[in-house]
Protein backbone atom coordinates (compact mmCIF):
# COMPACT_ATOMS: atom_id res chain seq x y z
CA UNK A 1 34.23 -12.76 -30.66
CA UNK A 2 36.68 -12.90 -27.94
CA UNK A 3 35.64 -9.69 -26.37
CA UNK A 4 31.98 -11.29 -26.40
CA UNK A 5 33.39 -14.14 -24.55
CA UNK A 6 34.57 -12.33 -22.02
CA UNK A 7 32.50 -9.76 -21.21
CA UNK A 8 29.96 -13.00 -20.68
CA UNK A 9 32.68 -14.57 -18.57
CA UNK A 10 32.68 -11.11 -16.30
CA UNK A 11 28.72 -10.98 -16.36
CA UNK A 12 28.78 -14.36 -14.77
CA UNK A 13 31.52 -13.73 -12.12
CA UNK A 14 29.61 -10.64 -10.86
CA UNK A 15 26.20 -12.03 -10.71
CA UNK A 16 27.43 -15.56 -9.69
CA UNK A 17 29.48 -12.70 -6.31
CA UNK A 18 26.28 -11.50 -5.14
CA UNK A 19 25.07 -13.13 -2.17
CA UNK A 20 21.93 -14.11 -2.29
CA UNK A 21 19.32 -14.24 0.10
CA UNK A 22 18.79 -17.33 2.23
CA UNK A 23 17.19 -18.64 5.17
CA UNK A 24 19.34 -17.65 7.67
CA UNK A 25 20.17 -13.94 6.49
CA UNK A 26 16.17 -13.31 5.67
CA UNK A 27 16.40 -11.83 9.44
CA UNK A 28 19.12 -9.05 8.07
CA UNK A 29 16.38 -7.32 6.69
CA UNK A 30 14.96 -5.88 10.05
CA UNK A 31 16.28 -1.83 9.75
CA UNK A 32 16.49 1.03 8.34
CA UNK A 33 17.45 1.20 4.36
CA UNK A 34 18.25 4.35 2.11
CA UNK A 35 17.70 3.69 -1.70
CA UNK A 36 21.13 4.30 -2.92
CA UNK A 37 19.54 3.98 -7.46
CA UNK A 38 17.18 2.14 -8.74
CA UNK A 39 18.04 0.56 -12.47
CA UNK A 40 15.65 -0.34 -15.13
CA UNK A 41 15.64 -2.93 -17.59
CA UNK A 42 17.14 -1.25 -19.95
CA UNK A 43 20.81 -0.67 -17.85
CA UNK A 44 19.54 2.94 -16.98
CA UNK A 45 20.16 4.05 -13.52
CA UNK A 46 18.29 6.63 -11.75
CA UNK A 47 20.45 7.61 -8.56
CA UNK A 48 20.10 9.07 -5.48
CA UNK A 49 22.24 11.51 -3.84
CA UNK A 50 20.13 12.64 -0.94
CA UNK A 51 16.77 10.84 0.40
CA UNK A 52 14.26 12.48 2.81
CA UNK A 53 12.73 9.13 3.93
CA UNK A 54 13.88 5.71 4.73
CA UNK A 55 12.48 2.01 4.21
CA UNK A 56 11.82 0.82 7.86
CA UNK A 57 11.79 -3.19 7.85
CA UNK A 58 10.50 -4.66 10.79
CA UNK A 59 10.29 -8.70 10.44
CA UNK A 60 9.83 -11.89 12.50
CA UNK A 61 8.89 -15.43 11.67
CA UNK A 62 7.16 -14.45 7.92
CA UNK A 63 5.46 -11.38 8.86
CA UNK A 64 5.99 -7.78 9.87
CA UNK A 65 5.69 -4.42 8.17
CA UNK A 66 7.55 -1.61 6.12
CA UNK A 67 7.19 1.88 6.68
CA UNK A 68 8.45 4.99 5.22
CA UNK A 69 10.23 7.79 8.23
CA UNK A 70 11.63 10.63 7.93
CA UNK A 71 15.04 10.95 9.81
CA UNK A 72 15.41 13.92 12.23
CA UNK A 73 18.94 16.04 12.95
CA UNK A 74 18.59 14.80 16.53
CA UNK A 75 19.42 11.16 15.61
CA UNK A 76 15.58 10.49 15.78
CA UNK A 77 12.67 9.92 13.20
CA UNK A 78 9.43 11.75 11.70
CA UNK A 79 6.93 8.48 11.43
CA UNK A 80 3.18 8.33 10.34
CA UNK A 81 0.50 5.76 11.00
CA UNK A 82 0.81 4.34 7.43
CA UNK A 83 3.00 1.18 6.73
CA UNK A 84 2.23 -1.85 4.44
CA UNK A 85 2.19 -5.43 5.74
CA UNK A 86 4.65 -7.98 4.39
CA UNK A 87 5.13 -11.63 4.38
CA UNK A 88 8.30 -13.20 2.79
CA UNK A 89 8.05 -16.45 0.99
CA UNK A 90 10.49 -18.45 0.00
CA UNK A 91 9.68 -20.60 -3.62
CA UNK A 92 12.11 -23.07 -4.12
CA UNK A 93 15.30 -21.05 -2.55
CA UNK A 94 14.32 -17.57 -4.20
CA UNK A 95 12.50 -15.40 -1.52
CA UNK A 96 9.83 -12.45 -2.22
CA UNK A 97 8.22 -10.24 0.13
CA UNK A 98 4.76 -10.09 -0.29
CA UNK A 99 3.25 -6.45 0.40
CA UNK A 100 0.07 -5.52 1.38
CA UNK A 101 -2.07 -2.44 2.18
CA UNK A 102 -6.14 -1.37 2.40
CA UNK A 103 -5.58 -0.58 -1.20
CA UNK A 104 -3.17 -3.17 -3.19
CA UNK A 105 -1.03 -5.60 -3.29
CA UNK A 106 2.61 -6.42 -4.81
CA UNK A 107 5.17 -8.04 -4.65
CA UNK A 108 9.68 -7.77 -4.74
CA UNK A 109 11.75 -10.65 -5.18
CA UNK A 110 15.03 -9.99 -2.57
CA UNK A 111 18.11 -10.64 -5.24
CA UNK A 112 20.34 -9.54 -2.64
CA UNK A 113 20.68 -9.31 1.24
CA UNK A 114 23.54 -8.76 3.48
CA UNK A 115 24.49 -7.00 6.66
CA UNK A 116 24.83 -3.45 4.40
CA UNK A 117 23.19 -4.35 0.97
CA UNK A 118 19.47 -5.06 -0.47
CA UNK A 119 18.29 -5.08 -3.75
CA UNK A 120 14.56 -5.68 -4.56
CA UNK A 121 13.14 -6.25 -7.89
CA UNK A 122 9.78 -6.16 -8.83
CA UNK A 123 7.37 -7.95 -11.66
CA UNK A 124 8.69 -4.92 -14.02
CA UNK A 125 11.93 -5.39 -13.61
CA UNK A 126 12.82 -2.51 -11.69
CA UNK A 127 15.87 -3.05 -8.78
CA UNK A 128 16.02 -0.86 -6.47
CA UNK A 129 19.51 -0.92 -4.56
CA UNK A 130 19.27 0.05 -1.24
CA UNK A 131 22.23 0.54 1.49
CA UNK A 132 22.08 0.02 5.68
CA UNK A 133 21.29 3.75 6.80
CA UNK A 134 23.07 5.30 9.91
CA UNK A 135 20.98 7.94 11.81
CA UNK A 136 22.90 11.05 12.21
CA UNK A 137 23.15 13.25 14.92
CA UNK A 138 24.25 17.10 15.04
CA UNK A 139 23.66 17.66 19.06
């Protein structure tokens, strides 16, 4: 019983560390992100070692887009005409992005946002864990 207890004491100092999203750091989102795992409901983690595209945010006063590119050697990026729309809502202090494209709709509630961490979960309880990515350059 005492190893119960704490492990829910733990559980609540880690979840109650995570900064959440708010107002003011909704902006933090604007960038490139690499999807560092994603981890399902069940506690298993898919990770990912190496990614060939990026998660381009590009936000301003509760609209913008997302769009998948492809980072180049040369520091630059590989980009198509394809990107979904977003709007991010905030209900009651908890903030989702709203996506949209020609074909669907969905949406991710931001758990966590910060200058070099995001984590998005959606209605299946999903989160995907992304980190800040830095272009690279081999010229």
């Amino acid at each position: 019983m005492k190893h119960f207890f704490y492990s829910i004491l733990i559980s609540v100092f880690f979840i109650s560390c995570q900064e959440k999203a708010t107002l003011e750091s909704i902006s933090k989102i604007n960038g490139y992100w690499e999807i560092q795992k994603v981890e399902l409901p069940d506690g298993q983690k898919k990770e990912y070692k190496i990614n060939e595209t990026v998660d381009y945010f590009e936000w301003k006063e509760s609209i913008g887009f997302r769009k998948k590119v492809t980072p180049q050697f040369d520091g630059t990026f590989l980009i198509n005409d394809e990107l979904e729309e977003i709007q991010i809502k905030d209900s009651f202090g908890i903030f989702r992005i709203h996506y949209k494209t020609p074909y669907t709709q969905w949406k991710e509630e931001i758990i966590t946002l910060t200058d070099s961490i995001l984590v998005l979960k959606n209605k299946q309880n999903l989160e995907y864990h992304y980190k800040r990515f830095t272009p690279f350059s081999i010229k």
